[in-house]
Protein backbone atom coordinates (compact mmCIF):
# COMPACT_ATOMS: atom_id res chain seq x y z
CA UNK A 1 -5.78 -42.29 4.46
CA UNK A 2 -3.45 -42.56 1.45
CA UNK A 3 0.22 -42.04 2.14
CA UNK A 4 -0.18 -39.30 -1.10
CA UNK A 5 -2.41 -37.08 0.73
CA UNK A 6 -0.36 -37.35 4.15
CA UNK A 7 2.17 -36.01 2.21
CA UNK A 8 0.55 -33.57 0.76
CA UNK A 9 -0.96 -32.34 3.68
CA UNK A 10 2.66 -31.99 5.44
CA UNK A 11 3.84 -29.93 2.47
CA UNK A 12 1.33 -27.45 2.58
CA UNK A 13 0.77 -27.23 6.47
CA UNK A 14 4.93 -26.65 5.85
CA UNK A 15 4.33 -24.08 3.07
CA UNK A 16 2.21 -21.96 5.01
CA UNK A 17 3.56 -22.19 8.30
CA UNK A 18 6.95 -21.10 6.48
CA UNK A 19 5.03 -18.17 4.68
CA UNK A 20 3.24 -17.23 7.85
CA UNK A 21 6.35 -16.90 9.80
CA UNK A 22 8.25 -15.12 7.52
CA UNK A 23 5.54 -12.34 7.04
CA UNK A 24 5.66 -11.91 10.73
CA UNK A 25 9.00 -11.83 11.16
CA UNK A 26 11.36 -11.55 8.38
CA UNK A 27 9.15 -8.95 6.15
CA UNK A 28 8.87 -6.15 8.67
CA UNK A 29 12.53 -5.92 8.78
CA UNK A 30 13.00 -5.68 5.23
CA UNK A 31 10.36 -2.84 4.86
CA UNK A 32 11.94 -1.05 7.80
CA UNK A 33 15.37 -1.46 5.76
CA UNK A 34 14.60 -0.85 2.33
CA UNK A 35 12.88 2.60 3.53
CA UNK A 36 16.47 2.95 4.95
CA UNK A 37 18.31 2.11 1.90
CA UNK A 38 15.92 4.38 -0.31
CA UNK A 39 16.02 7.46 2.19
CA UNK A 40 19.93 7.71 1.75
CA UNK A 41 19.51 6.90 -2.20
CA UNK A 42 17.51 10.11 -1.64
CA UNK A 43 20.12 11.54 0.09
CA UNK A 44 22.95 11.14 -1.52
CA UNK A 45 21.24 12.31 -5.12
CA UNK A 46 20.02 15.73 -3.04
CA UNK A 47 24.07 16.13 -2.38
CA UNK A 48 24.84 15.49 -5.89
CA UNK A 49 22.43 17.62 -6.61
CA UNK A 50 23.97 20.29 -4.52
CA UNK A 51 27.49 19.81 -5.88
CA UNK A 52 26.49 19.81 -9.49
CA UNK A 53 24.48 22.94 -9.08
CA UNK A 54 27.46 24.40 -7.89
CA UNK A 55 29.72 23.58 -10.67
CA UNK A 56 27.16 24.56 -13.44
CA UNK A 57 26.39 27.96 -11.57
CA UNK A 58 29.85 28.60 -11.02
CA UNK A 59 30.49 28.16 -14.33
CA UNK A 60 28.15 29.89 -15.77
CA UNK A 61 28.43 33.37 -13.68
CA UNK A 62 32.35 32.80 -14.67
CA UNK A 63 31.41 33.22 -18.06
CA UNK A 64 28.78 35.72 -17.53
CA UNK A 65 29.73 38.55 -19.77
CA UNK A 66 27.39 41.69 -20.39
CA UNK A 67 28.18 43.38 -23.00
CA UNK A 68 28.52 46.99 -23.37
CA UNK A 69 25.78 47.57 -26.41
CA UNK A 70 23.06 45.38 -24.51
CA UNK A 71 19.71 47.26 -24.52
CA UNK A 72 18.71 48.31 -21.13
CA UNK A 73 16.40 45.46 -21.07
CA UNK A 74 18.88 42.98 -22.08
CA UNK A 75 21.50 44.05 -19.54
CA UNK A 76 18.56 44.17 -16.78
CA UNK A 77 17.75 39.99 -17.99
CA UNK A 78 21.28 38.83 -17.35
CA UNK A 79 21.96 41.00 -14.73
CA UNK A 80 18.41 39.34 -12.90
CA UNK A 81 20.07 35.63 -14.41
CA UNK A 82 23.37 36.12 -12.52
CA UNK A 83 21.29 36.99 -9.39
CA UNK A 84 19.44 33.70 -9.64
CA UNK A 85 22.48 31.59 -10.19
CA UNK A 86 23.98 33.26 -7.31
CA UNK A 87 21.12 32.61 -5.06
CA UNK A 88 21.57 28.76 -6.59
CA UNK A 89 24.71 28.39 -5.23
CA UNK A 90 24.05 29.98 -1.96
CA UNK A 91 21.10 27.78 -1.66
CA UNK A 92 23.29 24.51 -2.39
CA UNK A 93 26.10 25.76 -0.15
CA UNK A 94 23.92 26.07 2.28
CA UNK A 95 22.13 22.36 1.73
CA UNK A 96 25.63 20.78 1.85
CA UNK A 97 26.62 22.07 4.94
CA UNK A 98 23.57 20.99 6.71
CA UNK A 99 23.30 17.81 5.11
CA UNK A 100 26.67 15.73 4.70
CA UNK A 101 25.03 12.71 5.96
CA UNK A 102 24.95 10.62 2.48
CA UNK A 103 28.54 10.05 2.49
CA UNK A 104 29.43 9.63 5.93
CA UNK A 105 28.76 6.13 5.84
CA UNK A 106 31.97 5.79 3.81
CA UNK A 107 34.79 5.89 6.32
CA UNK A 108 37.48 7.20 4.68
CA UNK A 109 35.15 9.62 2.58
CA UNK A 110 33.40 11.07 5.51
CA UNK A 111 36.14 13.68 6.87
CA UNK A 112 36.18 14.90 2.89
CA UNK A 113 32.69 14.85 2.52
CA UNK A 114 32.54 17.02 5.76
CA UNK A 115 35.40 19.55 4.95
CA UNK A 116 34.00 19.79 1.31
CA UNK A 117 30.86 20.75 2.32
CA UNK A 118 32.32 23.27 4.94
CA UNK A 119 35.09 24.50 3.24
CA UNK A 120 32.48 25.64 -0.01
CA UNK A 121 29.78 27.22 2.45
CA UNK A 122 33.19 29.25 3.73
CA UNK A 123 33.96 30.15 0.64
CA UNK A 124 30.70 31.38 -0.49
CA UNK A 125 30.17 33.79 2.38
CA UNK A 126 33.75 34.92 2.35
CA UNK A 127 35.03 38.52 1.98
CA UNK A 128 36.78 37.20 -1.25
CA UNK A 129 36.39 38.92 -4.50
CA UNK A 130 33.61 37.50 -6.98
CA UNK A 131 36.01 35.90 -9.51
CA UNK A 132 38.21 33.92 -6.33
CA UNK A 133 35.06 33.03 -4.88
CA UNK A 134 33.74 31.28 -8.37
CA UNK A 135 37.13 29.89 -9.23
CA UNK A 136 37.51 28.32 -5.79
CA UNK A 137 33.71 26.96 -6.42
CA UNK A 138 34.65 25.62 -9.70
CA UNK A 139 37.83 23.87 -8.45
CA UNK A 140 36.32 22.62 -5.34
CA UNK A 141 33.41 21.12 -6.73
CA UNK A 142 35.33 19.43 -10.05
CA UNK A 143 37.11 17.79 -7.81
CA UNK A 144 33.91 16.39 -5.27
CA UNK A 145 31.97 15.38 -8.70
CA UNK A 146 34.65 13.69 -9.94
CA UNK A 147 35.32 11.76 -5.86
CA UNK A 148 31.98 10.96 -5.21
CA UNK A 149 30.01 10.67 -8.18
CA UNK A 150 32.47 9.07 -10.45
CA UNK A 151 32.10 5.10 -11.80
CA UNK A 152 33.45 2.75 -9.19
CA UNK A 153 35.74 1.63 -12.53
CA UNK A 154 37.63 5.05 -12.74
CA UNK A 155 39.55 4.34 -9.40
CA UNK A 156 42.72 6.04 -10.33
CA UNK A 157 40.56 9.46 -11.49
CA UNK A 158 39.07 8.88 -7.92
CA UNK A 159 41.92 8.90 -6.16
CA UNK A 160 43.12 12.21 -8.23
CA UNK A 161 40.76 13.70 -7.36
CA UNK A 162 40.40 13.31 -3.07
CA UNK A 163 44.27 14.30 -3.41
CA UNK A 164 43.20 17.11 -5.27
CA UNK A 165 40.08 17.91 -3.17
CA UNK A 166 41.75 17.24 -0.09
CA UNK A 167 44.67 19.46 -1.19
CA UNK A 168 42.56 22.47 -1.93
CA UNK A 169 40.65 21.94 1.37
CA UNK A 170 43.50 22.56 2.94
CA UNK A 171 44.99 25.76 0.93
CA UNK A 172 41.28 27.34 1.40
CA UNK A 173 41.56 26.37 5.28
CA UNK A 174 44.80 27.64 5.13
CA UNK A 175 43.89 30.67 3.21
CA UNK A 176 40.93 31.67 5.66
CA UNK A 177 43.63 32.02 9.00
């Protein structure tokens, strides 16, 4: 036998003993974590979600005006359209609270993740007038978008902005006693 073929023969009896045992035992464990990985992807855009539905519906029953000549029909529309944005919000509140999971991986995020999430459900079912509710919604959530969902380059707007959620965590907690 030529010493070509022995060769060869030992480089693909290597190449398919090395693919073989990697498909048995590396690949499974990749799967398993790259179904990981893309489940808390999936998380973490559902609380993003969440937050930036609260922001935009705060917003927009803030400036929710209806006006004083609006036909019946009119007034009956955005009266119905505030109804739905306020069912938005109570909807994401709710979502946040029961899922602050995408961000407690993060160790020093995880206690602001938690008392953002709380702290906004509290506020939402709160005896507070409409108007402190909203504005509390609208500061509360400026400040989350702009900690969590901000580019890893804007560092110092980051770091505004836990001071500034973590400060009006704490008036709201403070607030509620």
């Amino acid at each position: 036998m030529p010493n070509w073929l022995i060769a060869l023969l030992v480089a693909v009896v290597t190449a398919l003993t090395t693919t073989l045992v990697t498909s048995l035992t590396i690949l499974p464990r990749l799967e398993a974590r790259n179904r990981k990985i893309q489940a808390g992807h999936q998380d973490r855009e559902r609380y993003g979600q969440a937050v930036l539905t609260i922001l935009t519906c705060s917003a927009r029953l803030t400036n929710l005006v209806i006006p004083d000549e609006a036909s019946p029909t009119v007034r009956e529309a955005l009266i119905g359209e505030g109804e739905r944005w306020r069912q938005k919000i109570d909807t994401a509140t709710k979502d946040l609270a029961d899922s602050i999971a995408p961000l407690s991986y993060i160790w020093f995020l995880k206690d602001v993740a938690l008392r953002f999430a709380l702290v906004s459900r509290l506020v939402w079912i709160s005896e507070r007038s409409e108007s402190a509710k909203l504005a509390a919604l609208l500061d509360l959530s400026g400040a989350a978008q702009g900690l969590f969902f901000a580019a890893w380059w804007r560092r110092p707007k980051r770091a505004k902005c836990m001071r500034q959620l973590v400060q009006l965590t704490d008036d709201l907690e403070a607030h509620r006693r």
